[in-house]
C-alpha atoms as a PDB file:
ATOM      1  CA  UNK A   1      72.829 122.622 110.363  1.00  0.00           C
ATOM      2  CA  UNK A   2      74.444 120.935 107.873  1.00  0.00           C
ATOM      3  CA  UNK A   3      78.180 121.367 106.786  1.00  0.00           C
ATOM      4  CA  UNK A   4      80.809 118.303 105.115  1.00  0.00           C
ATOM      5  CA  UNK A   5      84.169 119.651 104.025  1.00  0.00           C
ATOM      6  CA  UNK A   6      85.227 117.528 101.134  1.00  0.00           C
ATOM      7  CA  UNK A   7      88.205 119.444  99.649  1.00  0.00           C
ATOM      8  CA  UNK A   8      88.802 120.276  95.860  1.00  0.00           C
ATOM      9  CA  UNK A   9      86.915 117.816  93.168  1.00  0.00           C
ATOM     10  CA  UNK A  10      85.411 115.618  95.888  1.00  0.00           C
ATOM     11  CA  UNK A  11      82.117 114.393  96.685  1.00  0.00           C
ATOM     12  CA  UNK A  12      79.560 113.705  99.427  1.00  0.00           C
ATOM     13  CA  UNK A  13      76.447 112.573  99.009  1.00  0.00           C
ATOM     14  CA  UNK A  14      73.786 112.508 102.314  1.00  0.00           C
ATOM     15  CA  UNK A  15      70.149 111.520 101.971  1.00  0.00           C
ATOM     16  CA  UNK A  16      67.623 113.917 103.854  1.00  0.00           C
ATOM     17  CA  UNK A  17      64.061 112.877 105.264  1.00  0.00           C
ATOM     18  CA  UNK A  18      61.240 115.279 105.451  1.00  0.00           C
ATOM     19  CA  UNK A  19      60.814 116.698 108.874  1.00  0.00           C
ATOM     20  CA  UNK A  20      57.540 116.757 109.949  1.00  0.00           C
ATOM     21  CA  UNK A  21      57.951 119.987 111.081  1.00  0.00           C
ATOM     22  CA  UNK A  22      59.349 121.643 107.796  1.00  0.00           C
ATOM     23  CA  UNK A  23      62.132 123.052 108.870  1.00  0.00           C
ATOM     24  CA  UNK A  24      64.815 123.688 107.098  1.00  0.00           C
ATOM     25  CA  UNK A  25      68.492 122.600 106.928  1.00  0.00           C
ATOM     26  CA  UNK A  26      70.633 125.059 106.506  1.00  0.00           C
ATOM     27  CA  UNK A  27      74.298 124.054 104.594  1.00  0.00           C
ATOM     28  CA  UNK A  28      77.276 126.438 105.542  1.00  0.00           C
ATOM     29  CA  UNK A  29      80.615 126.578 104.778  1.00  0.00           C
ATOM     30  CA  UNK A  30      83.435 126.559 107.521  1.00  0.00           C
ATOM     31  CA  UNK A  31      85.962 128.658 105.342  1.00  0.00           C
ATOM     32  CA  UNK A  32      83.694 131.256 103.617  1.00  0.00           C
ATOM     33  CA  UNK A  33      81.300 132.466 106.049  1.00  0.00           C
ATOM     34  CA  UNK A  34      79.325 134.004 102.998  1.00  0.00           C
ATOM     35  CA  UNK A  35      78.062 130.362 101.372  1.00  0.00           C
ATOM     36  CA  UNK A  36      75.326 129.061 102.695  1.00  0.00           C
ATOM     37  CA  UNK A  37      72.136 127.740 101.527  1.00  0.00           C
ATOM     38  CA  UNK A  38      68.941 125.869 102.178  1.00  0.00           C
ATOM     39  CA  UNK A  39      67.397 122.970 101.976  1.00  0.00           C
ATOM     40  CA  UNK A  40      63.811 121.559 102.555  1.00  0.00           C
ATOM     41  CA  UNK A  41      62.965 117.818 102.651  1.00  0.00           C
ATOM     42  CA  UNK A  42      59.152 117.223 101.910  1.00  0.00           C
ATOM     43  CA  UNK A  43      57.111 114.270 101.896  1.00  0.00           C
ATOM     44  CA  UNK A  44      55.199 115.383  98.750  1.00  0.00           C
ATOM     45  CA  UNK A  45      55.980 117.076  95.003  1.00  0.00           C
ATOM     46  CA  UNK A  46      54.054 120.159  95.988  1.00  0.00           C
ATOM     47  CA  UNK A  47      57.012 123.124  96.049  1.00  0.00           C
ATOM     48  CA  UNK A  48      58.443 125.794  94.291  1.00  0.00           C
ATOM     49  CA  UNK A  49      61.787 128.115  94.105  1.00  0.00           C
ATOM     50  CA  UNK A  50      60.892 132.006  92.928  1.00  0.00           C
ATOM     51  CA  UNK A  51      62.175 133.367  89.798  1.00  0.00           C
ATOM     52  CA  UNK A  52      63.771 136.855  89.315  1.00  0.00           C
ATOM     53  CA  UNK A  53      60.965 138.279  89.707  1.00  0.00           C
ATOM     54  CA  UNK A  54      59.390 136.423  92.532  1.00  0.00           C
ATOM     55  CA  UNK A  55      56.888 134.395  90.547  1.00  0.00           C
ATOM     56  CA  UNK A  56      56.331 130.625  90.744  1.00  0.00           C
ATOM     57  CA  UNK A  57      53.835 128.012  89.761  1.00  0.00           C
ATOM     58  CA  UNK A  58      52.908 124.308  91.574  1.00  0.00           C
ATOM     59  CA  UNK A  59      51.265 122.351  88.888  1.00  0.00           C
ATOM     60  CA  UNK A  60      49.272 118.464  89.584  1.00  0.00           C
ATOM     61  CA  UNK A  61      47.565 120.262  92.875  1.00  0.00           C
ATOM     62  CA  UNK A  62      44.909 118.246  93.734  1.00  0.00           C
ATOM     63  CA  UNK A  63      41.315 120.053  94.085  1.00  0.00           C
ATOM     64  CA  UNK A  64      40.889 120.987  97.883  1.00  0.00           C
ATOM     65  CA  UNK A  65      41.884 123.849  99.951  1.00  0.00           C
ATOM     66  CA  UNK A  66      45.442 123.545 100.693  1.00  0.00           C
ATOM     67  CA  UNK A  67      47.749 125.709 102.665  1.00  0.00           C
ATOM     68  CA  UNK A  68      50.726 127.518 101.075  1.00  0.00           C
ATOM     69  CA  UNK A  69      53.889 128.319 103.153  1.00  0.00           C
ATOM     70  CA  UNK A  70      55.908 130.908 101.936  1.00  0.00           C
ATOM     71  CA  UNK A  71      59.747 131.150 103.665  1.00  0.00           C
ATOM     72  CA  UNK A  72      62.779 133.620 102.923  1.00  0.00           C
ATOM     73  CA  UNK A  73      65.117 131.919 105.501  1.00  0.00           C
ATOM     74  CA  UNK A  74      67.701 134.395 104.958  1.00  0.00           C
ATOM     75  CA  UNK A  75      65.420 137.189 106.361  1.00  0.00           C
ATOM     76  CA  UNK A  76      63.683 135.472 108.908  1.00  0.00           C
ATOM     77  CA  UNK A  77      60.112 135.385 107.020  1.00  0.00           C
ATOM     78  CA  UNK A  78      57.484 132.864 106.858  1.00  0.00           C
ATOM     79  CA  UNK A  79      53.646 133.266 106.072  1.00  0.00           C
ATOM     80  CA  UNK A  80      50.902 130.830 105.511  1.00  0.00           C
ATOM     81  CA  UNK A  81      47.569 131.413 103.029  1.00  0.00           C
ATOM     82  CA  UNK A  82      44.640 129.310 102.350  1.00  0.00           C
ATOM     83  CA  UNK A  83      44.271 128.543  98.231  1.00  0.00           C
ATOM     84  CA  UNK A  84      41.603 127.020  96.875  1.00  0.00           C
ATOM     85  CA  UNK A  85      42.445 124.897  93.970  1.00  0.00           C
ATOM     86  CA  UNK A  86      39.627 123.496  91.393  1.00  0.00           C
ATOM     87  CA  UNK A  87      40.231 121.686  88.639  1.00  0.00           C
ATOM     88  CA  UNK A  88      41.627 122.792  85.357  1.00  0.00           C
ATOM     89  CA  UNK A  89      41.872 126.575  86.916  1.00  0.00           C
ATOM     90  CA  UNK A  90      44.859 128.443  87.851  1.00  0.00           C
ATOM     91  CA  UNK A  91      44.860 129.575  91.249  1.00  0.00           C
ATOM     92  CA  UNK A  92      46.382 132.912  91.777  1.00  0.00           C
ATOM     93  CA  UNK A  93      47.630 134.702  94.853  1.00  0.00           C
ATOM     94  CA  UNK A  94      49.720 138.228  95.466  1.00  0.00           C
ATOM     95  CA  UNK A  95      52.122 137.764  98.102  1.00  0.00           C
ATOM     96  CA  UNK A  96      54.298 141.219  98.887  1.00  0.00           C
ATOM     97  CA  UNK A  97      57.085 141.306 101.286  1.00  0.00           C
ATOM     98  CA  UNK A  98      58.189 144.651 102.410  1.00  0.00           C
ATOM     99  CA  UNK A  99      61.843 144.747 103.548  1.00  0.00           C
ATOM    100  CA  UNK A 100      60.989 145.853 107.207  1.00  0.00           C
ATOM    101  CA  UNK A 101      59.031 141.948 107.255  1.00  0.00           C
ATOM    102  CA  UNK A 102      62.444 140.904 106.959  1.00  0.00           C
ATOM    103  CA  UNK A 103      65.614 140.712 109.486  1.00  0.00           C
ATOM    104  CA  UNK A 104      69.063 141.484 108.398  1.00  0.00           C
ATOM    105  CA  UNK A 105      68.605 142.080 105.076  1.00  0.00           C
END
């Protein structure tokens, strides 16, 4: 866990190092309960954030079989799939979450 009070118009900044377990850090806020966020430190450029509407795209894979982690923190969810990637082809893969996959939310 992560959490620097630094007041009104100040600034931290703190250098993270990919765990080789990719877990998370999770930043909090002492006053406000409610902020908090995540962070994940990787040792490659392979990642993505969801839009709106849960979509995301990882361009530059390399061709291989590769394994996709997919995490909601929040709600306690992770899940792991295989994805083949070839050359100059989009790899595409349907990943639902129902809400009872996830805790607390």
């Amino acid at each position: 866990q992560f959490n620097i009070y630094t007041g009104t118009g100040a600034e931290y900044v703190h250098r993270f190092r990919a765990d080789p377990k990719n877990r998370p850090v999770l930043l909090s806020c002492d006053i406000h309960d409610w902020m908090q966020g995540w962070i994940y430190a990787f040792d490659h450029p392979y990642y993505a954030v969801t839009d709106a509407k849960g979509r995301f795209r990882i361009t530059s894979v390399p061709s291989d079989k590769h394994r996709l982690v997919v995490r909601q923190p929040d709600g306690g969810y992770t899940s792991q799939h295989t994805v083949h990637v070839i050359a100059g082809k989009t790899s595409r893969l349907e990943i639902r979450i129902t809400r009872d996959q996830l805790k607390g939310i």
